[in-house]
C-alpha atoms as a PDB file:
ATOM      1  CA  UNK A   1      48.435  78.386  53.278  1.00  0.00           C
ATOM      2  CA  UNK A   2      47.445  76.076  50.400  1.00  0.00           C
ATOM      3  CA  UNK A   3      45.884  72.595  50.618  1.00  0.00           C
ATOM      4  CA  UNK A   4      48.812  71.016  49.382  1.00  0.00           C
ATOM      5  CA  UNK A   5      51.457  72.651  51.918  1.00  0.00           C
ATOM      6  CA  UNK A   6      48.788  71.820  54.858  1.00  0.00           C
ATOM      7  CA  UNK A   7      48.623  68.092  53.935  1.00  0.00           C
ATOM      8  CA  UNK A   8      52.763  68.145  54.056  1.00  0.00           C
ATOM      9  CA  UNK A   9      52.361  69.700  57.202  1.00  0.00           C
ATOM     10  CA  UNK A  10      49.828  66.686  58.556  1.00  0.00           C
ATOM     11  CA  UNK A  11      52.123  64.261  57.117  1.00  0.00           C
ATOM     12  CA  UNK A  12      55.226  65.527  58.812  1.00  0.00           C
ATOM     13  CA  UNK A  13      53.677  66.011  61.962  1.00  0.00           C
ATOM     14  CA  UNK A  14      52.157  62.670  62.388  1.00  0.00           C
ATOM     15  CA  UNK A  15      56.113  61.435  60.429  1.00  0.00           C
ATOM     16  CA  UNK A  16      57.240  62.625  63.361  1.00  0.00           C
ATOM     17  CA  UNK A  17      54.797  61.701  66.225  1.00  0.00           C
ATOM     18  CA  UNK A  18      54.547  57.873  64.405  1.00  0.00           C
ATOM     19  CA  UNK A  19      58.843  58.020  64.653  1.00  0.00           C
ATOM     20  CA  UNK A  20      58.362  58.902  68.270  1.00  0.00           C
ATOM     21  CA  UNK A  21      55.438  56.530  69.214  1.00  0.00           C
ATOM     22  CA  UNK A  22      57.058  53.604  67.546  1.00  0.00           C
ATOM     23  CA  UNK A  23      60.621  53.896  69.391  1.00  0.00           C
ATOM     24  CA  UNK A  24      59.488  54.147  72.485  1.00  0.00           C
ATOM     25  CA  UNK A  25      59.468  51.535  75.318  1.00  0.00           C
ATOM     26  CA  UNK A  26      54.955  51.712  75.544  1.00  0.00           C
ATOM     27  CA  UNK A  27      55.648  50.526  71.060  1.00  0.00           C
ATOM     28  CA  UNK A  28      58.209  47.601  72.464  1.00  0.00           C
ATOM     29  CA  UNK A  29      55.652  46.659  75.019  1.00  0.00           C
ATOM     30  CA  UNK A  30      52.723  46.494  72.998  1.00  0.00           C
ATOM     31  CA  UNK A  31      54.471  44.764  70.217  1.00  0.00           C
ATOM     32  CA  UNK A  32      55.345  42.047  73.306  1.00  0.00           C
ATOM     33  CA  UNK A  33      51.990  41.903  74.571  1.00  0.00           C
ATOM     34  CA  UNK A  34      50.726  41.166  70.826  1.00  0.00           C
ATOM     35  CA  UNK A  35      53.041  38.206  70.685  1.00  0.00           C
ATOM     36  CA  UNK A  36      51.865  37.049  73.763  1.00  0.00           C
ATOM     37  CA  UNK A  37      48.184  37.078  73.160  1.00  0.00           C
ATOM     38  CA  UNK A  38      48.730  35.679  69.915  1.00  0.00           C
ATOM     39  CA  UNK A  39      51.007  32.499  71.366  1.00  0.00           C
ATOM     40  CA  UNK A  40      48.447  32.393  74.297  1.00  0.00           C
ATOM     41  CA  UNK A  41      45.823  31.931  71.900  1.00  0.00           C
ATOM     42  CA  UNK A  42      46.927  29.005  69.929  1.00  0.00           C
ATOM     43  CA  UNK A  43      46.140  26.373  71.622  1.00  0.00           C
ATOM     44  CA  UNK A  44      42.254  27.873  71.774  1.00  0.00           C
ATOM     45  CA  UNK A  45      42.209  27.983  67.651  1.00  0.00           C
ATOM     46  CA  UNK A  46      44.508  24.811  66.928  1.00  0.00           C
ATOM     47  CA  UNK A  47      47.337  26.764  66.088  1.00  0.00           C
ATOM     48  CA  UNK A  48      45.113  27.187  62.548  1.00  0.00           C
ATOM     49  CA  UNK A  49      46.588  28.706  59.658  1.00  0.00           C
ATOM     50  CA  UNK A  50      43.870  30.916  60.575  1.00  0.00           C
ATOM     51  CA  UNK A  51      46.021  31.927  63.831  1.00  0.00           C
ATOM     52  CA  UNK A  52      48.960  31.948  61.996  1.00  0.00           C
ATOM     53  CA  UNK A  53      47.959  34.170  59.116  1.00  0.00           C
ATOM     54  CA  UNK A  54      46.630  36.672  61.604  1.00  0.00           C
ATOM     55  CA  UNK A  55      50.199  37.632  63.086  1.00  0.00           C
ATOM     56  CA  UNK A  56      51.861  36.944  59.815  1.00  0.00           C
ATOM     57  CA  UNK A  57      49.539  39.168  58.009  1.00  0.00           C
ATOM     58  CA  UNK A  58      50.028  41.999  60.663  1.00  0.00           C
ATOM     59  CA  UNK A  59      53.814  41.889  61.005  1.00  0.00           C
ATOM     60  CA  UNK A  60      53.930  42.194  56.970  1.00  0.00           C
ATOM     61  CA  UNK A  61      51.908  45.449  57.204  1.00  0.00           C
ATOM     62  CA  UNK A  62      53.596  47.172  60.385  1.00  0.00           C
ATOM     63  CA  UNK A  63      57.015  46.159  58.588  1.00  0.00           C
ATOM     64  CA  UNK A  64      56.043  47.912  55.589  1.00  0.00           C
ATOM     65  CA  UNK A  65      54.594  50.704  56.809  1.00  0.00           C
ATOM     66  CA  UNK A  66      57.362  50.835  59.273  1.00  0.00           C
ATOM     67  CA  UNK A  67      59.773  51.339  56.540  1.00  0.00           C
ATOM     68  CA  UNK A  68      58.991  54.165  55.164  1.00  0.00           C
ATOM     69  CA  UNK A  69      58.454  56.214  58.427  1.00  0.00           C
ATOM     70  CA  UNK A  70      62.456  54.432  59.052  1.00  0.00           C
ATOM     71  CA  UNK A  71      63.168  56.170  55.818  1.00  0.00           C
ATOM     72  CA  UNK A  72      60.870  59.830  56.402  1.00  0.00           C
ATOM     73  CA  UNK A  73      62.893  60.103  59.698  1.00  0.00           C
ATOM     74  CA  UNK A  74      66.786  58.623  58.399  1.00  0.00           C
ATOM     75  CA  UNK A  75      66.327  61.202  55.460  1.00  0.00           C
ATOM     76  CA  UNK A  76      65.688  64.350  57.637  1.00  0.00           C
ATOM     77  CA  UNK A  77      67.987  63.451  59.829  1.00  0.00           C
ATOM     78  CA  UNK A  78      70.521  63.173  57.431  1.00  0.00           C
ATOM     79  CA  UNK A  79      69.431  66.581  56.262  1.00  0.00           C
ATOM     80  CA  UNK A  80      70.128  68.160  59.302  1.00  0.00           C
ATOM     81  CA  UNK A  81      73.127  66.863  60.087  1.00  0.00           C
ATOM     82  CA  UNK A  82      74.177  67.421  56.270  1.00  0.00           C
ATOM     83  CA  UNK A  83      73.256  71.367  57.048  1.00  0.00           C
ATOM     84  CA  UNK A  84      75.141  71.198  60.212  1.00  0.00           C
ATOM     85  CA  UNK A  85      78.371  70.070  58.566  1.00  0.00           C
ATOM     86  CA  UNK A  86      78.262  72.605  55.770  1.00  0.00           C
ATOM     87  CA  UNK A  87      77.622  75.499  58.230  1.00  0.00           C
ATOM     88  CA  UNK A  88      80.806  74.370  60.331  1.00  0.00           C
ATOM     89  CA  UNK A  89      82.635  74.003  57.043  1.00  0.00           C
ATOM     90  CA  UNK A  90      81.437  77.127  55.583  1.00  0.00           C
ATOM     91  CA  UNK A  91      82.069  79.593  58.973  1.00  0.00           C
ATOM     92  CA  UNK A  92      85.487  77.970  59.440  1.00  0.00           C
ATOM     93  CA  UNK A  93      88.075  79.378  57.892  1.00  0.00           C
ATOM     94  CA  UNK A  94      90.705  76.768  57.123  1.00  0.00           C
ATOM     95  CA  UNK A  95      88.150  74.498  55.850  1.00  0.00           C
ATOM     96  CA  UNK A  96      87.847  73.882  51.956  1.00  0.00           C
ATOM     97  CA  UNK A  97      84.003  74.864  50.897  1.00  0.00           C
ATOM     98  CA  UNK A  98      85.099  72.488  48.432  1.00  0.00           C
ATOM     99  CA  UNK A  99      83.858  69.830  50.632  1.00  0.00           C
ATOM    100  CA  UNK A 100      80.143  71.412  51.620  1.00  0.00           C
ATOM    101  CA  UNK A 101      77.747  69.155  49.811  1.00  0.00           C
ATOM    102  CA  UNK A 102      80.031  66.539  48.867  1.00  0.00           C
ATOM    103  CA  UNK A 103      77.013  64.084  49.700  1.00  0.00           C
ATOM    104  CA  UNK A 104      76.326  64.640  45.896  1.00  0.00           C
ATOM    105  CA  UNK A 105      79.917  63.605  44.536  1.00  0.00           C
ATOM    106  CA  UNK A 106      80.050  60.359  43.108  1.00  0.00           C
ATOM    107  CA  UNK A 107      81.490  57.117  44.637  1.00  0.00           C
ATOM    108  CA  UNK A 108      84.883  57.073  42.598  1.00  0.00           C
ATOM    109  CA  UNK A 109      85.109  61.507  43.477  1.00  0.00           C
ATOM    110  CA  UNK A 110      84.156  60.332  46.884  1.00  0.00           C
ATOM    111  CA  UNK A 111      86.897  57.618  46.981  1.00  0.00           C
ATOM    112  CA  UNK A 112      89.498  59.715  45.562  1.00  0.00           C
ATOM    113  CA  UNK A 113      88.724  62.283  48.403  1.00  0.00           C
ATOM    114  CA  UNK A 114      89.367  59.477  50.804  1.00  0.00           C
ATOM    115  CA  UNK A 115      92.616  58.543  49.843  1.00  0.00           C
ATOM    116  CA  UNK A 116      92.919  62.553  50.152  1.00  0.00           C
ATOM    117  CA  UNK A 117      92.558  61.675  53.653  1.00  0.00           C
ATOM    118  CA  UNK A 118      94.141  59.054  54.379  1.00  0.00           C
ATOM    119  CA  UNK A 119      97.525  60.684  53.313  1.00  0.00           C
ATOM    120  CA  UNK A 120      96.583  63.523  55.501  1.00  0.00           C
ATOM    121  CA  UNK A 121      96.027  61.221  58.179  1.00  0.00           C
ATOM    122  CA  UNK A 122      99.576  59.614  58.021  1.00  0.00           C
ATOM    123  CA  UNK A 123     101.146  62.853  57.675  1.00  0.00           C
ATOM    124  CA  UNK A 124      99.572  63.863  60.742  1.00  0.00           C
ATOM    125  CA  UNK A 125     100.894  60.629  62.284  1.00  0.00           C
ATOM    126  CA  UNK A 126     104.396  61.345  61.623  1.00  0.00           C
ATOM    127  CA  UNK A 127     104.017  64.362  63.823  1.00  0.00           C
ATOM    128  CA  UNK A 128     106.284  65.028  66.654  1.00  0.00           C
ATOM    129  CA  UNK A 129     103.482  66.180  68.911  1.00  0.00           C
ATOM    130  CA  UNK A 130      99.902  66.101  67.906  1.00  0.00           C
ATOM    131  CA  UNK A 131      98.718  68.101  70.754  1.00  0.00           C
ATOM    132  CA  UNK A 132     100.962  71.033  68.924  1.00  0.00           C
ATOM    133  CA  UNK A 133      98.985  71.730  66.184  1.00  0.00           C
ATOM    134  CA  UNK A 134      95.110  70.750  68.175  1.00  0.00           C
ATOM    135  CA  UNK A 135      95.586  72.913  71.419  1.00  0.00           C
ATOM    136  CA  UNK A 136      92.917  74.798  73.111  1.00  0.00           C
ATOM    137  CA  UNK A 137      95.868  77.737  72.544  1.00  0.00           C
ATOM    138  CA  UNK A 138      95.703  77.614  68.718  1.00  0.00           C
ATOM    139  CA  UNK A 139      91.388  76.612  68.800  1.00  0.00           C
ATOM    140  CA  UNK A 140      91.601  80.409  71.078  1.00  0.00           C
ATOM    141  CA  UNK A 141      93.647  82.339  68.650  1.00  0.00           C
ATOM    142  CA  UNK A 142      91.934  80.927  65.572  1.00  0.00           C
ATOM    143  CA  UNK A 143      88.419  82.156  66.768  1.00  0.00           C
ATOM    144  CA  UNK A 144      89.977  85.325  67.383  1.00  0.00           C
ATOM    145  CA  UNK A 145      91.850  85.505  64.352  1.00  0.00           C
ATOM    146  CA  UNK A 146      88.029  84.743  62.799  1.00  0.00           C
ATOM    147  CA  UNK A 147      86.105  87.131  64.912  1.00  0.00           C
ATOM    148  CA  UNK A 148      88.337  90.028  64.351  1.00  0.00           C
ATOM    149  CA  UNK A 149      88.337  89.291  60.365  1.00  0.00           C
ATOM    150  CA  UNK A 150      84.675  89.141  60.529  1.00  0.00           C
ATOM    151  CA  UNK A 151      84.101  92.306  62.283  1.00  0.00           C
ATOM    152  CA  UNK A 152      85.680  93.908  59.605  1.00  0.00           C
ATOM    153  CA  UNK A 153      83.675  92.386  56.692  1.00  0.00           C
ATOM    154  CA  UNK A 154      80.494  94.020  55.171  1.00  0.00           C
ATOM    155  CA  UNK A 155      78.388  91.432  55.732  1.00  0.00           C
ATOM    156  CA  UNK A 156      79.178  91.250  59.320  1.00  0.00           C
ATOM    157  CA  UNK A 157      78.466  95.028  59.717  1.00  0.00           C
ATOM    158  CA  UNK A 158      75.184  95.101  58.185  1.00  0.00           C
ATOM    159  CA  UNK A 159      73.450  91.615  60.136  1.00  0.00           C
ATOM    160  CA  UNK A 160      74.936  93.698  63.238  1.00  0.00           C
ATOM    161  CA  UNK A 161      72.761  96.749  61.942  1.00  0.00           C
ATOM    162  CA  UNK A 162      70.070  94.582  61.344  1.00  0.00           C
ATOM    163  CA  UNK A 163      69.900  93.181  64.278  1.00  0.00           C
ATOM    164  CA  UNK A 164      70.162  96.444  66.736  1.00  0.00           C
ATOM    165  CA  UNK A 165      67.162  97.933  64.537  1.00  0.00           C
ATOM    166  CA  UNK A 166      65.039  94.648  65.100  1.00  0.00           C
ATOM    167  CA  UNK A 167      65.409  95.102  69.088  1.00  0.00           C
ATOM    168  CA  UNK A 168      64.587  98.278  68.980  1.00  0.00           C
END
């Protein structure tokens, strides 16, 4: 493992535990107590600007430093959920792959996809019955409509293979 991959690793890890340790109830707490002490305490140093650049000055740098760990955690999380999406959209098989990574479309391509949408939307509004074409009966027989079209792939064969040889 190179020096460079095991500081990324550091840095994620302690991303992560920093993301954890500030949104938890003991951070809240602590950041209470702080305030506090430090409102306790004014009367004892005159409410100096002294006093007052001490909590200014360490809000400014938690803030900032609390941004980008906002940020670290928002982007991976976006990630995931980005990867998430395009595996539903990819394994499904009425679903455009046209629309996997769409996060990189521009706002006007975005916007015209919208309007896509909405027209969708009010067709599906003009329905009779809604319930028609988003039963449990039709979510059944389109996974087995999938499952049966996959077994007969290629692809599907040989990850079986692979997979029988690797618990053996």
């Amino acid at each position: 493992m190179s020096v460079h991959h095991k500081k990324k690793h550091l840095f994620e890890r302690f991303a992560n535990w920093a993301t954890v340790a500030t949104g938890s109830s003991g951070a809240f707490i602590t950041a209470i107590t702080v305030i506090i002490i430090w409102i306790v305490t004014g009367p004892i140093f005159n409410y100096s600007d002294t006093w007052q650049l001490i909590i200014n000055t360490g809000t400014t740098i938690v803030t900032f430093l609390m941004v980008f760990l906002i940020q670290k955690s928002q982007n991976k999380d976006s990630k995931a959920v980005h990867l998430k999406l395009n595996e539903l959209l990819a394994s499904h098989a009425g679903a455009s792959n046209r629309m996997v990574n769409i996060e990189d479309l521009t706002e006007q391509e975005l916007d015209h996809l919208y309007k896509f949408y909405i027209r969708l939307s009010k067709l599906a509004e003009d329905e009779d019955d809604l319930t028609c074409t988003h039963s449990i009966d039709a979510a059944e027989e389109n996974h087995n409509t999938k499952l049966s079209g996959y077994k007969s792939k290629k692809h599907y064969q040989n990850a079986t293979e692979s997979r029988s040889k690797k618990s053996k």
